[in-house]
N, C-alpha and C. Protein backbone atom coordinates (compact mmCIF):
# COMPACT_ATOMS: atom_id res chain seq x y z
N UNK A 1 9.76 6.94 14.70
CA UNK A 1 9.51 6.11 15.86
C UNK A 1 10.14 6.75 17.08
N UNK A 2 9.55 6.33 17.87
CA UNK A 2 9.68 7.11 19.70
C UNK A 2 10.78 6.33 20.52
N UNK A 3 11.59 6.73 20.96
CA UNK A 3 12.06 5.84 21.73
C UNK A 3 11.87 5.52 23.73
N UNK A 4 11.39 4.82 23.82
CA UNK A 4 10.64 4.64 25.13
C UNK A 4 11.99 4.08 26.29
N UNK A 5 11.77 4.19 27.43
CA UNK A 5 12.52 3.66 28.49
C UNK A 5 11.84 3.16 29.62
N UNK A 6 12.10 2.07 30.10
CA UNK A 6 11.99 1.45 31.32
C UNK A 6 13.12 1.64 32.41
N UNK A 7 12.82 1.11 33.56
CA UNK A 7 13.96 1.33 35.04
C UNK A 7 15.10 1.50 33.99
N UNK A 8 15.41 0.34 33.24
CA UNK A 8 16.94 -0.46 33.37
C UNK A 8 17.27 -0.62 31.43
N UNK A 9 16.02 -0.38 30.70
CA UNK A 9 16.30 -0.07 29.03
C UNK A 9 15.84 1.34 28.62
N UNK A 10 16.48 1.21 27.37
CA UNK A 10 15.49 1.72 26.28
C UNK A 10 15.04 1.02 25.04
N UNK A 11 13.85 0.74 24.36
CA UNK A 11 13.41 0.48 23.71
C UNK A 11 12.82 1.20 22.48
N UNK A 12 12.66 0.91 20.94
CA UNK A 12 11.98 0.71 20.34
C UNK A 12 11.40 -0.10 19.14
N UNK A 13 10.57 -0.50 20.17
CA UNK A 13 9.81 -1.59 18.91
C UNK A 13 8.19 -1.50 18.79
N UNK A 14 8.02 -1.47 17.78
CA UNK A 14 7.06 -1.54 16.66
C UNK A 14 6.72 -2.21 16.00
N UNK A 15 5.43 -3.18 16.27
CA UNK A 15 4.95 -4.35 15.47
C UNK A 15 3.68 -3.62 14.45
N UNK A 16 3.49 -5.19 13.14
CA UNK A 16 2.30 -5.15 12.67
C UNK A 16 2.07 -6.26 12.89
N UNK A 17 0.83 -6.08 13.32
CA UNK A 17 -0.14 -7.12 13.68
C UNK A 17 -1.59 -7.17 12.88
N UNK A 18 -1.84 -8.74 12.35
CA UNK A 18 -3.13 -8.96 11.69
C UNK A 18 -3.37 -10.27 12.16
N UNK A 19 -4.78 -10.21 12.27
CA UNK A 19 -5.17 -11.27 12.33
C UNK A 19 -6.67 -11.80 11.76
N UNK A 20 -7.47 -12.79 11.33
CA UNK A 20 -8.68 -12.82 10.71
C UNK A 20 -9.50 -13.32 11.41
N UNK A 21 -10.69 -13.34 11.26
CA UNK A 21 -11.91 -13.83 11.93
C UNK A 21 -12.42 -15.21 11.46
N UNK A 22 -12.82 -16.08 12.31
CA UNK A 22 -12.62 -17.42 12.61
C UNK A 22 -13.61 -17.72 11.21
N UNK A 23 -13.35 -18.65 10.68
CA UNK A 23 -13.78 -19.08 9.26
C UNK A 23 -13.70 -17.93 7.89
N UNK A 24 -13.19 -17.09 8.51
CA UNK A 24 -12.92 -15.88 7.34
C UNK A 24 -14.37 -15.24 7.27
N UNK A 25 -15.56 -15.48 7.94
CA UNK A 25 -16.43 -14.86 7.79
C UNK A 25 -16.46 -12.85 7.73
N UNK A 26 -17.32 -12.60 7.30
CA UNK A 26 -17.01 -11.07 7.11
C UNK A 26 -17.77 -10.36 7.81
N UNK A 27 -17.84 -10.25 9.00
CA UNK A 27 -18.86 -9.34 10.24
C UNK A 27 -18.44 -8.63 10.48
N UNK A 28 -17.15 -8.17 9.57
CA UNK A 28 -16.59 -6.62 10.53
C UNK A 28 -17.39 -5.67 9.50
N UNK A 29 -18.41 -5.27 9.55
CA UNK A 29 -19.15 -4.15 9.18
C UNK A 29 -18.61 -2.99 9.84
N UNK A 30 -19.02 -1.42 9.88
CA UNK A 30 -18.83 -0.59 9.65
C UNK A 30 -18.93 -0.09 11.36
N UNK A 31 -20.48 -0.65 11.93
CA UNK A 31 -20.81 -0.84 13.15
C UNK A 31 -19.27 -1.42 14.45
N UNK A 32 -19.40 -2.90 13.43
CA UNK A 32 -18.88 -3.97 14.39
C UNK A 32 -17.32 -3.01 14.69
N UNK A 33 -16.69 -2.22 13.11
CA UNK A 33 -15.56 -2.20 13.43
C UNK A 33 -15.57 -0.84 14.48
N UNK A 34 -16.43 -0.59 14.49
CA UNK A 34 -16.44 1.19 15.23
C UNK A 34 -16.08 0.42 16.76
N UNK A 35 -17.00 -0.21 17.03
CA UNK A 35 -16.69 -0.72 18.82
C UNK A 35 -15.45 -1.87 17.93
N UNK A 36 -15.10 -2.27 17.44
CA UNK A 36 -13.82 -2.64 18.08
C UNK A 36 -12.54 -1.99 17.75
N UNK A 37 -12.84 -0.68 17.19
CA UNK A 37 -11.78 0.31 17.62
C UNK A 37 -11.69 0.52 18.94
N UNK A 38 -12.74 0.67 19.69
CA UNK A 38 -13.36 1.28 21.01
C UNK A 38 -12.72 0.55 21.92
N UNK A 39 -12.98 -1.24 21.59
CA UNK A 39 -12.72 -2.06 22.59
C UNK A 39 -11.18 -1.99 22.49
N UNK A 40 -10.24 -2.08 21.36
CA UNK A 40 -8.88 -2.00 21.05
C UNK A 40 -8.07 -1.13 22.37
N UNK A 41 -8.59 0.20 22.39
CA UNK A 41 -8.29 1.50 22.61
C UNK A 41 -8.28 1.23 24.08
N UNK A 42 -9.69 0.79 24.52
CA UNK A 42 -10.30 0.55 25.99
C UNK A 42 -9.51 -0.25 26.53
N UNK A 43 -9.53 -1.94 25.93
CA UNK A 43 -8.26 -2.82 26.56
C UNK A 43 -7.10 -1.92 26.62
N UNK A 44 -6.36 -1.25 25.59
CA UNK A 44 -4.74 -0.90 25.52
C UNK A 44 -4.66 0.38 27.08
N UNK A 45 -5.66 0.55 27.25
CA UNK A 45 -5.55 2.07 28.10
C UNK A 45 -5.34 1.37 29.40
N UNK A 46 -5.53 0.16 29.77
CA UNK A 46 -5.11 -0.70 30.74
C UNK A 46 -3.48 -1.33 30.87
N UNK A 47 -2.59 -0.94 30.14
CA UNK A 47 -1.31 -1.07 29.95
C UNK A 47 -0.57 0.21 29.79
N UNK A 48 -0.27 0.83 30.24
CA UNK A 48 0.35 1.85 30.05
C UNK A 48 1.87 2.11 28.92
N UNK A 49 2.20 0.58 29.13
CA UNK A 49 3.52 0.55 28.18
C UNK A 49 3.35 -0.06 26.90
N UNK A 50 1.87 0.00 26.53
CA UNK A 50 1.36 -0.14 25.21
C UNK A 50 0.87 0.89 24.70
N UNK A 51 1.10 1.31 22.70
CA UNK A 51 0.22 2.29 22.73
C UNK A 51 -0.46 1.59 21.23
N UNK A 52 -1.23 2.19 20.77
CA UNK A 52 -1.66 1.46 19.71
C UNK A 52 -1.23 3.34 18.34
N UNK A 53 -0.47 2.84 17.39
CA UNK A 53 -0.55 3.76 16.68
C UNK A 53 -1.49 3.76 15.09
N UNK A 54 -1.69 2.74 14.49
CA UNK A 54 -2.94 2.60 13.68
C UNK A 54 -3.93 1.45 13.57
N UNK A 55 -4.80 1.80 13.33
CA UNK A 55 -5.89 0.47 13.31
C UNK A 55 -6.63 0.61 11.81
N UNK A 56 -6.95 -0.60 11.77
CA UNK A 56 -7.79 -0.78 10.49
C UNK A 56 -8.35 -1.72 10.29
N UNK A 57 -9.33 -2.44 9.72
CA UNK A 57 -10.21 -3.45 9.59
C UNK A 57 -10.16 -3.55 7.68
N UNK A 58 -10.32 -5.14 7.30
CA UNK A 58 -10.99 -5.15 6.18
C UNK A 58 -12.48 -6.01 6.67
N UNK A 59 -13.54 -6.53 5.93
CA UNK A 59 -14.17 -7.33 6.14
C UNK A 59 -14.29 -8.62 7.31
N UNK A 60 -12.94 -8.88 7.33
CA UNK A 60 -12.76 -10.73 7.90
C UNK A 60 -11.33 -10.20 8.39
N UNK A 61 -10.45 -9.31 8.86
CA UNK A 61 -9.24 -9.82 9.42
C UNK A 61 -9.02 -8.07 9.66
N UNK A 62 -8.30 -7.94 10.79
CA UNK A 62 -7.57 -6.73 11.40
C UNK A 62 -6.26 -6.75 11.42
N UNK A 63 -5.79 -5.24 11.25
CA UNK A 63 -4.44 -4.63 10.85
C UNK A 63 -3.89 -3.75 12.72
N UNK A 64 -2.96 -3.48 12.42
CA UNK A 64 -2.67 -3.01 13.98
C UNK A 64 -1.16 -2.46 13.88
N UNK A 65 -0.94 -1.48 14.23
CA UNK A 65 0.70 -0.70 14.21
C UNK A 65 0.58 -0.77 15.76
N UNK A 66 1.01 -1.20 16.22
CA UNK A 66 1.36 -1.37 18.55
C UNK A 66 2.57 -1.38 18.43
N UNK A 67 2.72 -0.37 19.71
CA UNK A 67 3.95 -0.32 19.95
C UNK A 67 4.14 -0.96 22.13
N UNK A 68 5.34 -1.64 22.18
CA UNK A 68 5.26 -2.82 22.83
C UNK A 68 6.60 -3.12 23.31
N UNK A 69 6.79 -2.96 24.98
CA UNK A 69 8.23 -3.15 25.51
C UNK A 69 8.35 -4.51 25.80
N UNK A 70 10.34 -4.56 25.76
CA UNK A 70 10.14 -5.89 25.21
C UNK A 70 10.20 -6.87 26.41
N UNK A 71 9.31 -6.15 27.75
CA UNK A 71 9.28 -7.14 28.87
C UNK A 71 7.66 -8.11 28.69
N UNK A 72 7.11 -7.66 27.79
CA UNK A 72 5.94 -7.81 27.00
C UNK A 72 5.72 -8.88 25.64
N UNK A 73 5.65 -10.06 26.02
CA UNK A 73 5.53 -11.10 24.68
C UNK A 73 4.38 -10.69 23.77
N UNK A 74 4.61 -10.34 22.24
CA UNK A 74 3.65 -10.54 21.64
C UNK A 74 2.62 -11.23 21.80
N UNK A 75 2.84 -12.44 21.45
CA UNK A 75 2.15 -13.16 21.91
C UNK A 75 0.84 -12.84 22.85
N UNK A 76 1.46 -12.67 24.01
CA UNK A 76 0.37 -12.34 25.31
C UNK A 76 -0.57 -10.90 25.20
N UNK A 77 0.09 -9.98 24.00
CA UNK A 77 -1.04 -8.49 23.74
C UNK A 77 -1.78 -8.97 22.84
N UNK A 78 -1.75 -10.10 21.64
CA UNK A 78 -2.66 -10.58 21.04
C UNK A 78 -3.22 -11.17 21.53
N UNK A 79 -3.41 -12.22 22.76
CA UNK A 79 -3.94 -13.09 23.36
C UNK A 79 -4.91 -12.52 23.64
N UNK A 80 -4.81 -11.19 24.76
CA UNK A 80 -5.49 -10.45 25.60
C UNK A 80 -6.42 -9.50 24.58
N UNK A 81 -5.89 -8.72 23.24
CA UNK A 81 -6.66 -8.05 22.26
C UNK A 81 -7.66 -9.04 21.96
N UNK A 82 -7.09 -10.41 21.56
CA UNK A 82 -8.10 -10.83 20.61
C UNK A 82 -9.63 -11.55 21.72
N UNK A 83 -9.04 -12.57 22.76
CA UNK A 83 -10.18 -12.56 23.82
C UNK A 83 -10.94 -11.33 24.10
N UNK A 84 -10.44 -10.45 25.02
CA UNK A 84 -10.97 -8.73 25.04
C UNK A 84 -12.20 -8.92 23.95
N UNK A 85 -11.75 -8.38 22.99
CA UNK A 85 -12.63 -8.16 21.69
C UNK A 85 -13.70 -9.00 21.25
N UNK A 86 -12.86 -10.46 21.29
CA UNK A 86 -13.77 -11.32 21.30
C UNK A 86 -15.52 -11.32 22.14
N UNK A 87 -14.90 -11.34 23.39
CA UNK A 87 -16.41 -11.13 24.41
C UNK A 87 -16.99 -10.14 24.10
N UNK A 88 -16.46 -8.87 23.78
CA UNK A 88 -16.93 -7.66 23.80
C UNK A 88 -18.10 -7.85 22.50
N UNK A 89 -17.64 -7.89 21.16
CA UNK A 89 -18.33 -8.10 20.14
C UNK A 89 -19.60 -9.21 20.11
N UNK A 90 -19.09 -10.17 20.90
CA UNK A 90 -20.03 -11.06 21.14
C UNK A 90 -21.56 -10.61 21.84
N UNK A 91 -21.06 -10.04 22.90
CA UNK A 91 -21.75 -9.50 23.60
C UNK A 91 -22.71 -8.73 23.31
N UNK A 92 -22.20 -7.79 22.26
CA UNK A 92 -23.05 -6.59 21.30
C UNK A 92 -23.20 -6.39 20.77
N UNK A 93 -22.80 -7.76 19.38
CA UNK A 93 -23.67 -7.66 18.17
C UNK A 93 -24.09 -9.22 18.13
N UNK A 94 -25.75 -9.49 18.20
CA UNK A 94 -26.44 -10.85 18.24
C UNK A 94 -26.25 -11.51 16.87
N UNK A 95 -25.70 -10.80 15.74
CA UNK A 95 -25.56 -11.54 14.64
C UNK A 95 -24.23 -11.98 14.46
N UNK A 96 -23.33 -11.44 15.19
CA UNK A 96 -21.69 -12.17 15.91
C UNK A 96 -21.93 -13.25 16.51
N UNK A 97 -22.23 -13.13 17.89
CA UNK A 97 -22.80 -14.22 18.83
C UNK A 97 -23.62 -15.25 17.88
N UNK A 98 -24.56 -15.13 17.01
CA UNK A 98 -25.20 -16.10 16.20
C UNK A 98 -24.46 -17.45 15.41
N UNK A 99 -23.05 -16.20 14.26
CA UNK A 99 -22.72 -16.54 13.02
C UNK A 99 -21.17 -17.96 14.43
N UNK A 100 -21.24 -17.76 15.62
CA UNK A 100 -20.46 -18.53 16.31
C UNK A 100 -21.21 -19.34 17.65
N UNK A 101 -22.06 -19.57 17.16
CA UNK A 101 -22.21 -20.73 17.84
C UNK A 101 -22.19 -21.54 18.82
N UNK A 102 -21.90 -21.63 19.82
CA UNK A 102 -21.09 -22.75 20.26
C UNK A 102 -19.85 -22.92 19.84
N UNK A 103 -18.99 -22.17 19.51
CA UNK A 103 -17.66 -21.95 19.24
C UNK A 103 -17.07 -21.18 20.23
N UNK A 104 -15.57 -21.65 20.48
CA UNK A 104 -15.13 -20.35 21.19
C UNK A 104 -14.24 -19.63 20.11
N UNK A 105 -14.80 -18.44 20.84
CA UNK A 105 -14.20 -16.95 19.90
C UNK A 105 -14.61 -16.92 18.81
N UNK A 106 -14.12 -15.27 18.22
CA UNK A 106 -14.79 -15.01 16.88
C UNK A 106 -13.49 -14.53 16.30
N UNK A 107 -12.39 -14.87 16.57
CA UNK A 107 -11.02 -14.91 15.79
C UNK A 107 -10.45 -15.88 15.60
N UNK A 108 -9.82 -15.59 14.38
CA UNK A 108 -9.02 -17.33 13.56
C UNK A 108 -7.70 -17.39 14.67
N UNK A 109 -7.46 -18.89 15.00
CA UNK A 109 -6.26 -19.18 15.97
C UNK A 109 -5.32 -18.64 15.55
N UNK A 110 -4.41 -18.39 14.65
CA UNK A 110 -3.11 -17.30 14.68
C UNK A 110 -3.47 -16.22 14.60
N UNK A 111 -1.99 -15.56 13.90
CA UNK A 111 -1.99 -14.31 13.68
C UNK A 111 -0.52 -13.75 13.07
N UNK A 112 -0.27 -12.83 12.22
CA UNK A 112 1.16 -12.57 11.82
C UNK A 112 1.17 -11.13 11.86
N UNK A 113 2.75 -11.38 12.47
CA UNK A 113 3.25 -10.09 13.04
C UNK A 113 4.59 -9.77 12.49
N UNK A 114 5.17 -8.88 12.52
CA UNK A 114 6.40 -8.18 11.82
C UNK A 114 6.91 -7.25 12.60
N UNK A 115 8.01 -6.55 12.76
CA UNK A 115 8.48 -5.64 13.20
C UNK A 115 8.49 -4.52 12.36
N UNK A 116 8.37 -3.44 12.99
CA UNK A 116 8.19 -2.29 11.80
C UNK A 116 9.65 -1.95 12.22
N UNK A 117 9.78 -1.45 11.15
CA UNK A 117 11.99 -1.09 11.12
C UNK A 117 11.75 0.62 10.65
N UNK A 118 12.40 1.13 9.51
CA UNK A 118 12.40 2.81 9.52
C UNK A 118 11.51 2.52 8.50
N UNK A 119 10.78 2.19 7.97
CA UNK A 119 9.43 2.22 6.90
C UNK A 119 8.25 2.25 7.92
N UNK A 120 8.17 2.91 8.85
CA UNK A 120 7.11 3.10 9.72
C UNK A 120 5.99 3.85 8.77
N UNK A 121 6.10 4.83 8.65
CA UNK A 121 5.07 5.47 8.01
C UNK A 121 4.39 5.21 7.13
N UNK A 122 4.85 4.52 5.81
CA UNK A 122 5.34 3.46 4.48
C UNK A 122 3.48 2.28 5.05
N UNK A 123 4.20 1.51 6.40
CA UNK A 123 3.10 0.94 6.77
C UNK A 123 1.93 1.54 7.24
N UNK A 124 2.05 2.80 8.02
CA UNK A 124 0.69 3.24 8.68
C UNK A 124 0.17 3.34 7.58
N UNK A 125 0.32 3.83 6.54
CA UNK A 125 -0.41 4.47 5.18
C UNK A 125 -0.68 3.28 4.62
N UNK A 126 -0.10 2.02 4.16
CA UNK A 126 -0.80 0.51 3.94
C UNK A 126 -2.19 0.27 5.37
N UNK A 127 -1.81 0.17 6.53
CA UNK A 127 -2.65 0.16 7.44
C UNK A 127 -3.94 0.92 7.40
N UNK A 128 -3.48 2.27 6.87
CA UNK A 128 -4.97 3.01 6.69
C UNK A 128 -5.76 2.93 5.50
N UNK A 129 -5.04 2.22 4.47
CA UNK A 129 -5.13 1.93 3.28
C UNK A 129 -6.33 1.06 3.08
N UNK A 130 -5.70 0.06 4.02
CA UNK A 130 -7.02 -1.43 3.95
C UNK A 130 -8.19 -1.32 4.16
N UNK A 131 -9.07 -0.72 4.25
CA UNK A 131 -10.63 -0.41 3.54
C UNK A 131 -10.67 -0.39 2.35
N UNK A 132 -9.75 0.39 1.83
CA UNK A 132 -9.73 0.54 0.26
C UNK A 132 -9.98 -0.50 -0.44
N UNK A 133 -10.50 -0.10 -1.80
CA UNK A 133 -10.85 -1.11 -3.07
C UNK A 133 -8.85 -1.51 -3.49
N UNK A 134 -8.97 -2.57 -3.35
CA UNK A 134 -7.46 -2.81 -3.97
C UNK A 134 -7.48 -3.38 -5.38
N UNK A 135 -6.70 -3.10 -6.14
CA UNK A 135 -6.49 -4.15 -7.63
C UNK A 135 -5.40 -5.26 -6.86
N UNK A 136 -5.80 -5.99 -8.02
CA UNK A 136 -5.67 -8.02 -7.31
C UNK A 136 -4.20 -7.73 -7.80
N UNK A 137 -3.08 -8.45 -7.59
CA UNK A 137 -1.69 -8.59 -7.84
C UNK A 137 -1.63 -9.18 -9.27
N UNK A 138 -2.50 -9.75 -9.27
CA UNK A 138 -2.46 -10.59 -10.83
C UNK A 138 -2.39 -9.37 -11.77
N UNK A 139 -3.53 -8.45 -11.66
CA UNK A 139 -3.51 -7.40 -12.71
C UNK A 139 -2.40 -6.12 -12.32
N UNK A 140 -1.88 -5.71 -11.14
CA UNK A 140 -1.09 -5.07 -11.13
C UNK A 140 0.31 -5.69 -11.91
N UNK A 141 0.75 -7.16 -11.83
CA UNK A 141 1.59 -7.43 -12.83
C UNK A 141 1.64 -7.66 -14.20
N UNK A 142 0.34 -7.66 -14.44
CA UNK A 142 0.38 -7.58 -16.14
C UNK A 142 0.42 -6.04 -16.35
N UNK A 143 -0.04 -5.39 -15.82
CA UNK A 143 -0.05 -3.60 -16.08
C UNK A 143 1.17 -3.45 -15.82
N UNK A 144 2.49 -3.92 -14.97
CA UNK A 144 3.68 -3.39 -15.17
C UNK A 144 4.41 -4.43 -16.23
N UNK A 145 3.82 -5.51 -16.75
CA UNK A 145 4.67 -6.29 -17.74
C UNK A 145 4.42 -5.65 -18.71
N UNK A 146 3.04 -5.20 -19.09
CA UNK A 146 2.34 -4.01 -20.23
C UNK A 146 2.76 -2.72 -20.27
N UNK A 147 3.63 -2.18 -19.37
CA UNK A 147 3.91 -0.58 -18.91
C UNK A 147 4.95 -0.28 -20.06
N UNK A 148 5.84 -0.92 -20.91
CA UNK A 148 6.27 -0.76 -21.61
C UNK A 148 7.77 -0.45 -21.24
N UNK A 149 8.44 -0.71 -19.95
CA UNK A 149 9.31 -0.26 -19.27
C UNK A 149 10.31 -1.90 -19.95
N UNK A 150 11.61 -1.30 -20.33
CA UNK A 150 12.09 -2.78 -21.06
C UNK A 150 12.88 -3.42 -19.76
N UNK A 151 13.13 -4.48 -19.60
CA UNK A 151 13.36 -5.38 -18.38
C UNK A 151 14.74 -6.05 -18.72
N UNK A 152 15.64 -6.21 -18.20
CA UNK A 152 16.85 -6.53 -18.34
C UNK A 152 17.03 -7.88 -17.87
N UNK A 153 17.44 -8.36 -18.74
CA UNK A 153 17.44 -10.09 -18.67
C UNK A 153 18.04 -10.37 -17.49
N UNK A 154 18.53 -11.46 -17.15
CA UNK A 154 19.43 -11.85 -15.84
C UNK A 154 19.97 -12.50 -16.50
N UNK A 155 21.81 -12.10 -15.98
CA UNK A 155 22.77 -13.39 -16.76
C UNK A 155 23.38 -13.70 -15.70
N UNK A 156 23.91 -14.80 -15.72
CA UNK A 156 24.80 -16.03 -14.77
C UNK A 156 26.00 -15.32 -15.53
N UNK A 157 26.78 -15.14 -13.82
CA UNK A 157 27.84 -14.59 -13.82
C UNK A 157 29.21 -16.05 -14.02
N UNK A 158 30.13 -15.48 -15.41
CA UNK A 158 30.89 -16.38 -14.94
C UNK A 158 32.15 -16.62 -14.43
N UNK A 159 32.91 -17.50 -14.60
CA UNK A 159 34.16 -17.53 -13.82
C UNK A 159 33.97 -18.38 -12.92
N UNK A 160 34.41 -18.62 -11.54
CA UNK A 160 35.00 -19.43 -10.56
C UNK A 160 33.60 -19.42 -9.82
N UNK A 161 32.98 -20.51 -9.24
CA UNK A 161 32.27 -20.08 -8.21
C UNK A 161 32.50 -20.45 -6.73
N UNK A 162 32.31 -18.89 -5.95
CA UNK A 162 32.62 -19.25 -4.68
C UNK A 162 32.18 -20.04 -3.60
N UNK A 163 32.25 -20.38 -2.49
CA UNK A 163 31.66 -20.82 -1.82
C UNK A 163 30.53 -19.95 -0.86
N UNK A 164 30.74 -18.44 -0.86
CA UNK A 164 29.48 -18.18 -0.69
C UNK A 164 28.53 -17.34 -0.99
């Protein structure tokens, strides 16, 4: 990670940001997601003290590594990404504009965000990841309960217990 400065700081921070598309519908096709890399890129180039370091789409919800000074509320770069995008997509794909209606926007009202700490990279590579075919958690834990690796019980420690 970079460390950036303003007049009077220095900063670095590094969010992940996701968020999904309003009823979980799945219109981020291959098309849709190409322009809204485009639009991502296009809005961010209007901020100078934003940069965007990975993007990714699954079906129904977007991934995002931004990096973001902290005179800058989260909050208000998702606001502005997700409207931005919103019109934009609307605008230029009629089966977007269709599948919404008379709705406003084509993103679900939240969104969750994290700070990226020194596992930066750790995430871009999850971030670039998400296209991928994933195995479900259910079966990744029976394949490590099945791995044959022996597991060490947990014992309650005893003696006195402290107060904290």
């Amino acid at each position: 990670m970079r460390i950036r400065s303003l007049s009077h700081s220095a900063y670095q921070l590094q969010y992940h940001i996701v968020w999904g598309t309003k009823y979980r519908i799945k219109y981020i096709i291959p098309a849709v997601k190409n322009e809204l890399v485009h639009c991502l890129y296009e809005t961010i180039k209007k901020y100078p003290t934003l940069h965007i370091f990975a993007i990714n789409t699954n079906r129904d919800h977007v991934h995002l590594q931004l990096e973001a000074p902290p005179s800058i509320t989260i909050a208000s770069v998702v606001q502005k990404l997700k409207a931005t995008s919103s019109f934009y997509l609307r605008k230029r794909f009629k089966f977007v504009r269709e599948a919404y209606l008379e709705k406003e926007g084509i993103w679900s009202v939240g969104y969750f965000v994290s700070s990226v700490g020194l596992n930066e990279n750790q995430l871009r590579r999850y971030i670039e990841w998400q296209d991928k075919r994933e195995v479900p958690q259910t079966v990744r834990s029976i394949q490590a309960m099945n791995s044959g690796v022996p597991r060490k019980p947990r014992t309650q420690r005893s003696g006195v217990r402290g107060g904290c």
